[in-house]
N, C-alpha and C. Protein backbone atom coordinates (compact mmCIF):
# COMPACT_ATOMS: atom_id res chain seq x y z
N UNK A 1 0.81 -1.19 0.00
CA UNK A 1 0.00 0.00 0.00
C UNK A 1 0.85 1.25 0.00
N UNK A 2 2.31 1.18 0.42
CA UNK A 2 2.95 2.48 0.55
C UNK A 2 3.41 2.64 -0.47
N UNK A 3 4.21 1.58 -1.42
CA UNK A 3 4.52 1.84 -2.65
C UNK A 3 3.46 2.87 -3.73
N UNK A 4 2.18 2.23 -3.59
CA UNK A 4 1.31 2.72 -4.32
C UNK A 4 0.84 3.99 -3.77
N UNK A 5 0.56 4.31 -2.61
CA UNK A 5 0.45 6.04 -2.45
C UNK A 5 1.80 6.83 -2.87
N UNK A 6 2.62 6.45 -2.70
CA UNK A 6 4.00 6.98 -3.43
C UNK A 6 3.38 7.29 -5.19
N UNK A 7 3.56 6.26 -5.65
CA UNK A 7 3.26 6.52 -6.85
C UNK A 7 2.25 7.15 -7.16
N UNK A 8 0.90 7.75 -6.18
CA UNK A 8 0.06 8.53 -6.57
C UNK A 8 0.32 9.82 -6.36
N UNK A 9 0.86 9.88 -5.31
CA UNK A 9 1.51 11.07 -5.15
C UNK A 9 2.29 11.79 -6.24
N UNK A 10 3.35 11.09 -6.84
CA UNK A 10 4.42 11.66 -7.71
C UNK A 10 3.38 11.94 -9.00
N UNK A 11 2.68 11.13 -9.18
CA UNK A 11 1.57 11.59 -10.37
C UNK A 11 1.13 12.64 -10.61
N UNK A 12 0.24 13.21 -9.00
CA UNK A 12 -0.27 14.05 -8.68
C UNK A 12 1.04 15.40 -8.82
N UNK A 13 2.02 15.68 -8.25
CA UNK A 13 2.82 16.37 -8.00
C UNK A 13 3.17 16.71 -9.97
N UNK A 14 3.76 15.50 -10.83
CA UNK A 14 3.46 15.99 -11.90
C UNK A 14 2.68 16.05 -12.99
N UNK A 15 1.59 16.13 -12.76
CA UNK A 15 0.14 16.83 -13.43
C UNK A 15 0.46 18.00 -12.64
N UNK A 16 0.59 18.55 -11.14
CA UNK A 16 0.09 19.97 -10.81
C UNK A 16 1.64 20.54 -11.56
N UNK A 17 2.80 20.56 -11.74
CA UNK A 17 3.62 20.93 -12.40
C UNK A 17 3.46 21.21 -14.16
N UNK A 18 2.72 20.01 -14.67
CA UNK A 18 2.44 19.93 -16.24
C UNK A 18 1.41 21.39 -16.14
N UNK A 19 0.15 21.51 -15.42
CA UNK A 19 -0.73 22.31 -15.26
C UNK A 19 0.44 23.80 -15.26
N UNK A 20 0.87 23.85 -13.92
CA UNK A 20 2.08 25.34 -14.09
C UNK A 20 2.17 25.55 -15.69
N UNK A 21 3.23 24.80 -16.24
CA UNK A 21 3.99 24.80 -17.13
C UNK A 21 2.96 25.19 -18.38
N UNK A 22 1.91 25.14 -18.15
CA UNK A 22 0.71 25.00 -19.42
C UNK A 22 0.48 26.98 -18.95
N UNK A 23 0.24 27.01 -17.73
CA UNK A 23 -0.36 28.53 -17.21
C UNK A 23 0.69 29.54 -17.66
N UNK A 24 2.29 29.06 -17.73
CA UNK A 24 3.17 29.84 -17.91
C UNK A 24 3.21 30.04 -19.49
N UNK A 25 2.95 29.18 -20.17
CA UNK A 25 2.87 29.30 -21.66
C UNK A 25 1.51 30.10 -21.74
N UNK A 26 0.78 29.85 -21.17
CA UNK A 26 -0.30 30.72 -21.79
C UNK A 26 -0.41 32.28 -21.61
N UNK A 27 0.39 32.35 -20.10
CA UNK A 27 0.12 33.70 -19.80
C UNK A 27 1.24 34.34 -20.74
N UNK A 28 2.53 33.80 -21.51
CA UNK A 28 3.36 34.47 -21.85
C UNK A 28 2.98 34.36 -23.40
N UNK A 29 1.93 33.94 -24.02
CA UNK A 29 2.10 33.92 -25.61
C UNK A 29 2.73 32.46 -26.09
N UNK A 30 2.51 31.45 -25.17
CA UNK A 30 3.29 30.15 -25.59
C UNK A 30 4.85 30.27 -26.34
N UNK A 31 5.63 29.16 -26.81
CA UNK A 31 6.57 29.29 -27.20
C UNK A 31 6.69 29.80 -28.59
N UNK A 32 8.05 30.44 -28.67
CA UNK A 32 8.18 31.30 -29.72
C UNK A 32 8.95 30.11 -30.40
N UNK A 33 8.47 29.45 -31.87
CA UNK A 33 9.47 28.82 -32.58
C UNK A 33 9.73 29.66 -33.57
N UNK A 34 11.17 29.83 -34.21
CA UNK A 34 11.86 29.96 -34.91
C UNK A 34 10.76 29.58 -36.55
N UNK A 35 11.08 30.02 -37.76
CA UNK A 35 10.72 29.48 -38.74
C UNK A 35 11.71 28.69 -39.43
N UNK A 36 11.57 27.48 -39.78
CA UNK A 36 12.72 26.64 -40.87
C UNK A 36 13.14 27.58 -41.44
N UNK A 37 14.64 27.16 -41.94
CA UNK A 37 15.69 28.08 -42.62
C UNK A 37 15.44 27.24 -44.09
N UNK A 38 15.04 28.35 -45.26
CA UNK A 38 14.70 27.40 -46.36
C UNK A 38 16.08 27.45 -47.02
N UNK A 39 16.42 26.08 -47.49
CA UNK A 39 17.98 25.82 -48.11
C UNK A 39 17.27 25.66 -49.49
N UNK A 40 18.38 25.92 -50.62
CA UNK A 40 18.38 25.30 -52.00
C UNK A 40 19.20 24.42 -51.78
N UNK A 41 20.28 23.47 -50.85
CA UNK A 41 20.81 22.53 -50.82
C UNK A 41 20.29 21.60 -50.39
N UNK A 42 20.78 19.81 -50.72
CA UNK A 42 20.43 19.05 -50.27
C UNK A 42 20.98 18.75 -49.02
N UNK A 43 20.38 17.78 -48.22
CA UNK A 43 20.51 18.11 -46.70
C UNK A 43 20.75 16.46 -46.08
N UNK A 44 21.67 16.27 -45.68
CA UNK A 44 21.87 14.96 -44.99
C UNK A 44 22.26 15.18 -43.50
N UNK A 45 21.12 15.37 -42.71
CA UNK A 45 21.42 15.74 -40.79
C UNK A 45 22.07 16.93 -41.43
N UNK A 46 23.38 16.68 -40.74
CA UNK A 46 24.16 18.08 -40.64
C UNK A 46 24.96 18.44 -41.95
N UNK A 47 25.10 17.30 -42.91
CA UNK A 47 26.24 17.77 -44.10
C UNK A 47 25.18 18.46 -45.04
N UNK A 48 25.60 19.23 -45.61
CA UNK A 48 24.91 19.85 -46.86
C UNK A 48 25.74 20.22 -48.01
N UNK A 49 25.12 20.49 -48.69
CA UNK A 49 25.79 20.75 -50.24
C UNK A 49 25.35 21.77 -50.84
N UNK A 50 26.28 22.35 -51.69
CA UNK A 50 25.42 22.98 -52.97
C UNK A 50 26.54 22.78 -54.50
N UNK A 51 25.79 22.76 -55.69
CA UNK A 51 26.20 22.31 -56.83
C UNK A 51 26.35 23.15 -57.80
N UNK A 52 27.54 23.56 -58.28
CA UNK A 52 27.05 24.68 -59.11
C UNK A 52 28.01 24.49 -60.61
N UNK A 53 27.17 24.24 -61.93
CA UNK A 53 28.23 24.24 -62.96
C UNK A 53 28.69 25.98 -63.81
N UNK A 54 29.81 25.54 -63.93
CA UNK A 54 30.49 26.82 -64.08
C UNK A 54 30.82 26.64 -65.63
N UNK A 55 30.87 28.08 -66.77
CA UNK A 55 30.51 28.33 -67.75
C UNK A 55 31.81 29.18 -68.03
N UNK A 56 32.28 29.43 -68.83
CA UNK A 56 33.60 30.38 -69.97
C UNK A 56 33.21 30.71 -71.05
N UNK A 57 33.32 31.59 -71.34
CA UNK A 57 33.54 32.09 -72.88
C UNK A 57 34.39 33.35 -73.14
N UNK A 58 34.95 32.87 -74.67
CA UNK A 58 36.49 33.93 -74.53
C UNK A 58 37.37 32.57 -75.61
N UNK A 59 38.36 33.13 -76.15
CA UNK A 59 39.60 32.24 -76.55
C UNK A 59 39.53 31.12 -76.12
N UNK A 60 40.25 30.11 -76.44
CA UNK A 60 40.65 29.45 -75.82
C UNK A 60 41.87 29.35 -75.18
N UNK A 61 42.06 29.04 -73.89
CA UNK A 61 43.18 29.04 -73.41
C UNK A 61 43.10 30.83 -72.31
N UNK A 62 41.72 31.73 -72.72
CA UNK A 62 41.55 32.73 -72.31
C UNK A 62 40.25 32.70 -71.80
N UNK A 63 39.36 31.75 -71.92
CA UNK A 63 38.22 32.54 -71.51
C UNK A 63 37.89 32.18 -70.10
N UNK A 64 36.69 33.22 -69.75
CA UNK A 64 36.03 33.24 -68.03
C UNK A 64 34.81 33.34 -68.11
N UNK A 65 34.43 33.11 -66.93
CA UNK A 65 33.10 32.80 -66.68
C UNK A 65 33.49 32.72 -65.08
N UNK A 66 32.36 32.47 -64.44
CA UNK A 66 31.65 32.60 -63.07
C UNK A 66 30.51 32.28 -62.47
N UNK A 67 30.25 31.70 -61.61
CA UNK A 67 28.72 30.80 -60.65
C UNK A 67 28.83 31.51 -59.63
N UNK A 68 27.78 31.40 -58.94
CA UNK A 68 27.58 31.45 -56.92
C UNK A 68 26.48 30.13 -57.05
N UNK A 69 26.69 29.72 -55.67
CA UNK A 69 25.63 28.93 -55.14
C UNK A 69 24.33 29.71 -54.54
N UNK A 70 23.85 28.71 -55.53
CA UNK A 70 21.97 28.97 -55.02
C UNK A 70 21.56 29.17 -53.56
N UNK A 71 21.73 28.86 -52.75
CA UNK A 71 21.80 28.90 -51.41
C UNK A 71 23.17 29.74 -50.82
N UNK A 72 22.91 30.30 -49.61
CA UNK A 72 23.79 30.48 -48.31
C UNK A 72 24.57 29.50 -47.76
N UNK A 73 25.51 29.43 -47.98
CA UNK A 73 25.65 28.50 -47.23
C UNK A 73 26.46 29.38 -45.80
N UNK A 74 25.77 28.95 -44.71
CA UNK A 74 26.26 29.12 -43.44
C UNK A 74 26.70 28.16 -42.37
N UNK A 75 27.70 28.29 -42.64
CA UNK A 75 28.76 26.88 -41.53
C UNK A 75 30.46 27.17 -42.26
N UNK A 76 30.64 25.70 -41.82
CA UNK A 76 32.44 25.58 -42.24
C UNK A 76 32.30 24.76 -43.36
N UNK A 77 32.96 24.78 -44.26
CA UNK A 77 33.00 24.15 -45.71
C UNK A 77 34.47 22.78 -45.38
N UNK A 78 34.09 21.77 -45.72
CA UNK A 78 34.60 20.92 -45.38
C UNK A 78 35.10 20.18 -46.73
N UNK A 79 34.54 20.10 -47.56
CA UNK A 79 34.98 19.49 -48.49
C UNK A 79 34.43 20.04 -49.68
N UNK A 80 35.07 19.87 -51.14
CA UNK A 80 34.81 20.74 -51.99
C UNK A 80 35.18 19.63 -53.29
N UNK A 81 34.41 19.39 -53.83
CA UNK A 81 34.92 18.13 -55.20
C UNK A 81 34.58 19.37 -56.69
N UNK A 82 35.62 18.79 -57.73
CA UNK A 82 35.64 19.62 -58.61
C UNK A 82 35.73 18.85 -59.75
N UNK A 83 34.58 18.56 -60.94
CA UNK A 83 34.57 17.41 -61.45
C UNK A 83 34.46 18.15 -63.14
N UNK A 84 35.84 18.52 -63.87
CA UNK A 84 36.25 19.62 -65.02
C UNK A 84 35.57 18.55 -66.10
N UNK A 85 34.55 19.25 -67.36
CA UNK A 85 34.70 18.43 -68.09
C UNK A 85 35.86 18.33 -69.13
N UNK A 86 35.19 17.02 -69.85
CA UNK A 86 36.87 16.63 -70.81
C UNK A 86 37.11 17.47 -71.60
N UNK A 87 38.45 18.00 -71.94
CA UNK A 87 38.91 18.45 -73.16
C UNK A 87 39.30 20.20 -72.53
N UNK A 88 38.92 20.17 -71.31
CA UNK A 88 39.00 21.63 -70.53
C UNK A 88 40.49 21.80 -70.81
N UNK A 89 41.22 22.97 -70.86
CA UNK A 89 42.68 23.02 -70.75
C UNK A 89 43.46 23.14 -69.85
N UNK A 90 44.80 22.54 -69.54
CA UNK A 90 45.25 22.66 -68.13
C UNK A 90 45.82 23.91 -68.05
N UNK A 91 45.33 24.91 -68.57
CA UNK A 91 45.71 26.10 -67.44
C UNK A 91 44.39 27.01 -67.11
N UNK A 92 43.55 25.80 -67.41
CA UNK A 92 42.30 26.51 -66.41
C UNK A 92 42.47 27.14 -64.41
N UNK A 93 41.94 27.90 -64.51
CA UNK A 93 42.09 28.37 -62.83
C UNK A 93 40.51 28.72 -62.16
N UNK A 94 40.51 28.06 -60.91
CA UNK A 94 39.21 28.28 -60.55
C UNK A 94 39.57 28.66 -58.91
N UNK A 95 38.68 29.34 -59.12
CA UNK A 95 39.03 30.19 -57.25
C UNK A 95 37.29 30.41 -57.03
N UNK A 96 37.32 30.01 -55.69
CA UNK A 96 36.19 29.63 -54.39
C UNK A 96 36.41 30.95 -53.65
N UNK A 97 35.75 32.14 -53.73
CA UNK A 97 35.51 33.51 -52.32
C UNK A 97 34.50 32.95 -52.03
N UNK A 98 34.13 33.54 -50.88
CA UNK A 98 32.92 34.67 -50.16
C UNK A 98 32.91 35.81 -50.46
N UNK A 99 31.75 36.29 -50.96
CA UNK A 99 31.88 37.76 -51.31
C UNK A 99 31.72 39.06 -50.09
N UNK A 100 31.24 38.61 -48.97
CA UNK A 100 31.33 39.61 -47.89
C UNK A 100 31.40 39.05 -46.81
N UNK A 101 32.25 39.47 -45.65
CA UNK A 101 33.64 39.76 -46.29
C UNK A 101 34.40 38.86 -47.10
N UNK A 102 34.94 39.72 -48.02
CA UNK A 102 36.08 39.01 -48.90
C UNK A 102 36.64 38.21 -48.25
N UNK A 103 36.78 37.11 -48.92
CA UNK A 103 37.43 35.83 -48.41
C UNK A 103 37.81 34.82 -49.16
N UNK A 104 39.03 34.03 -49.76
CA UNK A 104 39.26 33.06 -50.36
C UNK A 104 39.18 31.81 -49.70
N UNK A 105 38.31 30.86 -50.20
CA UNK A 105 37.91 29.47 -49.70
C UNK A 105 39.29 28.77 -50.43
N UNK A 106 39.19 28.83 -51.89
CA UNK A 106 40.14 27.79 -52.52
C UNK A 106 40.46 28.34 -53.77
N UNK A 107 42.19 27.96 -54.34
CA UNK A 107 42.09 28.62 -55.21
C UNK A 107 43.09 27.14 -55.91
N UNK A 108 42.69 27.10 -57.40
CA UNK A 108 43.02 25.52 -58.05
C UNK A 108 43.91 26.28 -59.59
N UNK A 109 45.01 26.70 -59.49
CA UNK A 109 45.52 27.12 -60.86
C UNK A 109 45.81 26.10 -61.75
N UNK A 110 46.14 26.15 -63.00
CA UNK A 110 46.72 25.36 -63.81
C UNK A 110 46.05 24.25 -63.63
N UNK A 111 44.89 23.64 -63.59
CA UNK A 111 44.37 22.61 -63.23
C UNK A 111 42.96 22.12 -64.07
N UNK A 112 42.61 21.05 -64.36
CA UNK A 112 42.33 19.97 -64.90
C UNK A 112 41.59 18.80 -64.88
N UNK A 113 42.14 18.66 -63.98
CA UNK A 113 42.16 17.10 -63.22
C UNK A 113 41.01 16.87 -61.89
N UNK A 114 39.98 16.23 -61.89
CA UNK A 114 38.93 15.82 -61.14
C UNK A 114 39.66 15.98 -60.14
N UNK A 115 39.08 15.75 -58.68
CA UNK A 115 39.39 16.02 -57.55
C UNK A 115 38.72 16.42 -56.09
N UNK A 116 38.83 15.93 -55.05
CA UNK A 116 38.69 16.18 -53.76
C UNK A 116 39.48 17.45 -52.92
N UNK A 117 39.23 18.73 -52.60
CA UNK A 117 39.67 19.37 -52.24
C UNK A 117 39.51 19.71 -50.75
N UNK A 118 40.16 19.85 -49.88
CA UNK A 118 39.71 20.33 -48.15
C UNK A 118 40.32 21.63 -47.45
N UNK A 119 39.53 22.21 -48.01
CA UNK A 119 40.33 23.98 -47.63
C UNK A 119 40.32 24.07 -46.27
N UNK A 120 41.58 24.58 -45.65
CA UNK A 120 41.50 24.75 -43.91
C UNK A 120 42.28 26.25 -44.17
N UNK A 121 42.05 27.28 -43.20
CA UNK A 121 42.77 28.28 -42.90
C UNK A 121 43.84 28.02 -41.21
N UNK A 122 44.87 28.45 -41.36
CA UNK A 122 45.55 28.61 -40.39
C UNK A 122 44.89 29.40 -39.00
N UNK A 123 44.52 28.93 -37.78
CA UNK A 123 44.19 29.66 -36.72
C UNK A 123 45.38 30.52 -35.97
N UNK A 124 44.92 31.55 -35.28
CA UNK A 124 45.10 32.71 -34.57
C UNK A 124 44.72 32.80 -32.97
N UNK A 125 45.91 33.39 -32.25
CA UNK A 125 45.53 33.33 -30.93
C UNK A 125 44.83 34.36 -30.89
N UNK A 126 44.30 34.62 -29.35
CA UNK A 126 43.94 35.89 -29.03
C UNK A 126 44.67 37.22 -29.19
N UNK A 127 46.31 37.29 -29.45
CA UNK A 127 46.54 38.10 -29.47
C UNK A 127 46.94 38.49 -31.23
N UNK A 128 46.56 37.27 -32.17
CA UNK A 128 46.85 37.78 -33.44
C UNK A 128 47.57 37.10 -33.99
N UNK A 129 48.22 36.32 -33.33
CA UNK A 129 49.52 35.06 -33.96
C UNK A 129 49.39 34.13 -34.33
N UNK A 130 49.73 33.43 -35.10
CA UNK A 130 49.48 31.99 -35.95
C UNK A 130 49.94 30.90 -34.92
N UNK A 131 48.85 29.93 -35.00
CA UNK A 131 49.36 28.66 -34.43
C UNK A 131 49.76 27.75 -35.20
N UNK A 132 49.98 26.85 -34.60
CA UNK A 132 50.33 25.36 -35.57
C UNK A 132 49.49 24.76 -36.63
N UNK A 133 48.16 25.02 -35.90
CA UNK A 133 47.25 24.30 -36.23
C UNK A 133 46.14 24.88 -37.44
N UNK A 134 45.43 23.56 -38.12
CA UNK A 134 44.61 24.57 -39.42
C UNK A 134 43.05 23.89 -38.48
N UNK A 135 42.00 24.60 -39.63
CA UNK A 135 40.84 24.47 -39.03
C UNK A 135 39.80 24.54 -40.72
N UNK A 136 38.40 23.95 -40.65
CA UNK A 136 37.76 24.36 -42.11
C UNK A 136 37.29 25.76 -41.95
N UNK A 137 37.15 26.31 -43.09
CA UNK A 137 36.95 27.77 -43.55
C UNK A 137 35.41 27.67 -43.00
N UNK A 138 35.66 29.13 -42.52
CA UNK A 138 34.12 29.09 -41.66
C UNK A 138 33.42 30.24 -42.91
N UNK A 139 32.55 30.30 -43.30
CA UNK A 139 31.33 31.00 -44.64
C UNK A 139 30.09 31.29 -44.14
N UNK A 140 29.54 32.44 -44.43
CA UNK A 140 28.45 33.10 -44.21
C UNK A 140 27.85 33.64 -45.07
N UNK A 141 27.34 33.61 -46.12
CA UNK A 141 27.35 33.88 -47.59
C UNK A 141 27.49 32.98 -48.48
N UNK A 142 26.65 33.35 -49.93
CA UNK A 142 26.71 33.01 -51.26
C UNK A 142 28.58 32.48 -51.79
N UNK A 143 28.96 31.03 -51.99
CA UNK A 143 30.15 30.81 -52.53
C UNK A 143 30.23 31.27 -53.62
N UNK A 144 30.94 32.11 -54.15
CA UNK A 144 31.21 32.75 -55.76
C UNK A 144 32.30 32.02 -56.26
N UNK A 145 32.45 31.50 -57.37
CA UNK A 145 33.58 30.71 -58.21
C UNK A 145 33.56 31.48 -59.75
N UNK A 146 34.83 32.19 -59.69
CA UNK A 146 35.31 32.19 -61.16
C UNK A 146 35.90 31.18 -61.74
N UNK A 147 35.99 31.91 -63.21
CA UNK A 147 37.11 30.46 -64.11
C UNK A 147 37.71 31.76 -64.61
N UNK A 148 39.30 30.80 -65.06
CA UNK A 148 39.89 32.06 -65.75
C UNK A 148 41.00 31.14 -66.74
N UNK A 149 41.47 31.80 -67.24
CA UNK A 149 42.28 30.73 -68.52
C UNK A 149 41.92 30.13 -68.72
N UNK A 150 40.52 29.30 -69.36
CA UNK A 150 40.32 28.26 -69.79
C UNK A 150 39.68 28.11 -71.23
N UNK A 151 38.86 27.13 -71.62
CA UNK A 151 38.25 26.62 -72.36
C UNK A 151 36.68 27.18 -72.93
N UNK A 152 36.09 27.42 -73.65
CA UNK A 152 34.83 28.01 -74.19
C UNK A 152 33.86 26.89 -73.69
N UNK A 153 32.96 27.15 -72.77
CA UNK A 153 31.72 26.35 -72.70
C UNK A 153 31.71 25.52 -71.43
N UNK A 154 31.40 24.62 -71.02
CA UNK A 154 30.93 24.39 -69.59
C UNK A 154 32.18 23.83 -69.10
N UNK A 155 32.99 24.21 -68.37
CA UNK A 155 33.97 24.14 -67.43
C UNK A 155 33.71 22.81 -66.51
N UNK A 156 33.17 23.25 -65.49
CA UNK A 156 33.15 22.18 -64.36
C UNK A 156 32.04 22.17 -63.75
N UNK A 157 31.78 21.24 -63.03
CA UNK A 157 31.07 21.31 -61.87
C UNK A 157 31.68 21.25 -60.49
N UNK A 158 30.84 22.51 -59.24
CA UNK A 158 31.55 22.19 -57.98
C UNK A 158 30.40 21.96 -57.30
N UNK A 159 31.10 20.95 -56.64
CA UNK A 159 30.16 20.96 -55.60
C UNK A 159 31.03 20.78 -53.56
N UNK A 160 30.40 21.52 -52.98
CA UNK A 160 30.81 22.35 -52.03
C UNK A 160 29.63 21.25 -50.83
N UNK A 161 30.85 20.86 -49.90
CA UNK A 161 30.23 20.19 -48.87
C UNK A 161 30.45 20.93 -47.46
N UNK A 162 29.27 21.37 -46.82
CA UNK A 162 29.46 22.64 -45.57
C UNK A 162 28.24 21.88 -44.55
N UNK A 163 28.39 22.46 -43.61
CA UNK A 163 27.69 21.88 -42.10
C UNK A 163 27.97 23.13 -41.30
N UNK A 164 27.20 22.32 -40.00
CA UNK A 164 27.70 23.33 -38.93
C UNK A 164 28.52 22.92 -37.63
């Protein structure tokens, strides 16, 4: 019998707590949620992406062109694959900013060749000095990618792997 008034008790104690907790939401306007953050990337938990094919025109061996990603991406960019189509020339150059603030993610000269890229910047103490150590590029903003020396007509595709 004592077990079981115990357990009516604690029941009782939280229902009159659930009840509070209901009076406090009501008197304050209930909880404030946030609205979903709408992405143009695809979304796996925390990794995300965005895809963007990049375009030249000009000479050959001269021309440019330029993309941004459809989406924001906001987090650290972790991985970056760069998949040139055939016949592109090897002194194509492709460089990864942020456009505010200016910022270089990655920059691929003379290059060609498919690939896995992992941009890290060097960290800073508190007082301004370089450590040992690197870290992934942290982005807040639209990724912008030029092309430059290259080939007339669709360059590459990037695609840009970021989280938080």
């Amino acid at each position: 019998m004592r077990g079981r008034g115990l357990r009516v008790l604690a029941a009782v104690a939280l229902a009159a707590t659930l009840v509070s907790l209901a009076m406090v939401l009501v008197a304050t306007g209930g909880c404030q949620v946030e609205a979903p953050v709408e992405r143009a990337s695809t979304e796996w938990l925390w990794l995300r992406q965005e895809q963007v094919t990049v375009s030249a025109t000009g000479a050959a061996g001269a021309a440019t062109g330029s993309g941004s990603t459809d989406g924001m991406v906001h987090g650290r960019v972790f991985a970056v694959y760069v998949d040139y189509t055939a016949g592109i020339t090897e002194t194509t150059d492709l460089t990864l900013t942020q456009a505010s603030p200016s910022m270089t993610v990655l920059v691929l000269a003379d290059n060609a060749t498919d690939g896995w890229y992992y941009p890290t910047v060097q960290v800073h103490s508190t007082s301004g000095s370089t450590r040992a150590w690197y870290q992934s590029v942290l982005v807040a903003d639209q990724i912008d990618i030029e092309v430059g020396e290259s080939t007339s007509g669709t360059v590459a595709t990037v695609t840009v792997y970021w989280g938080q």
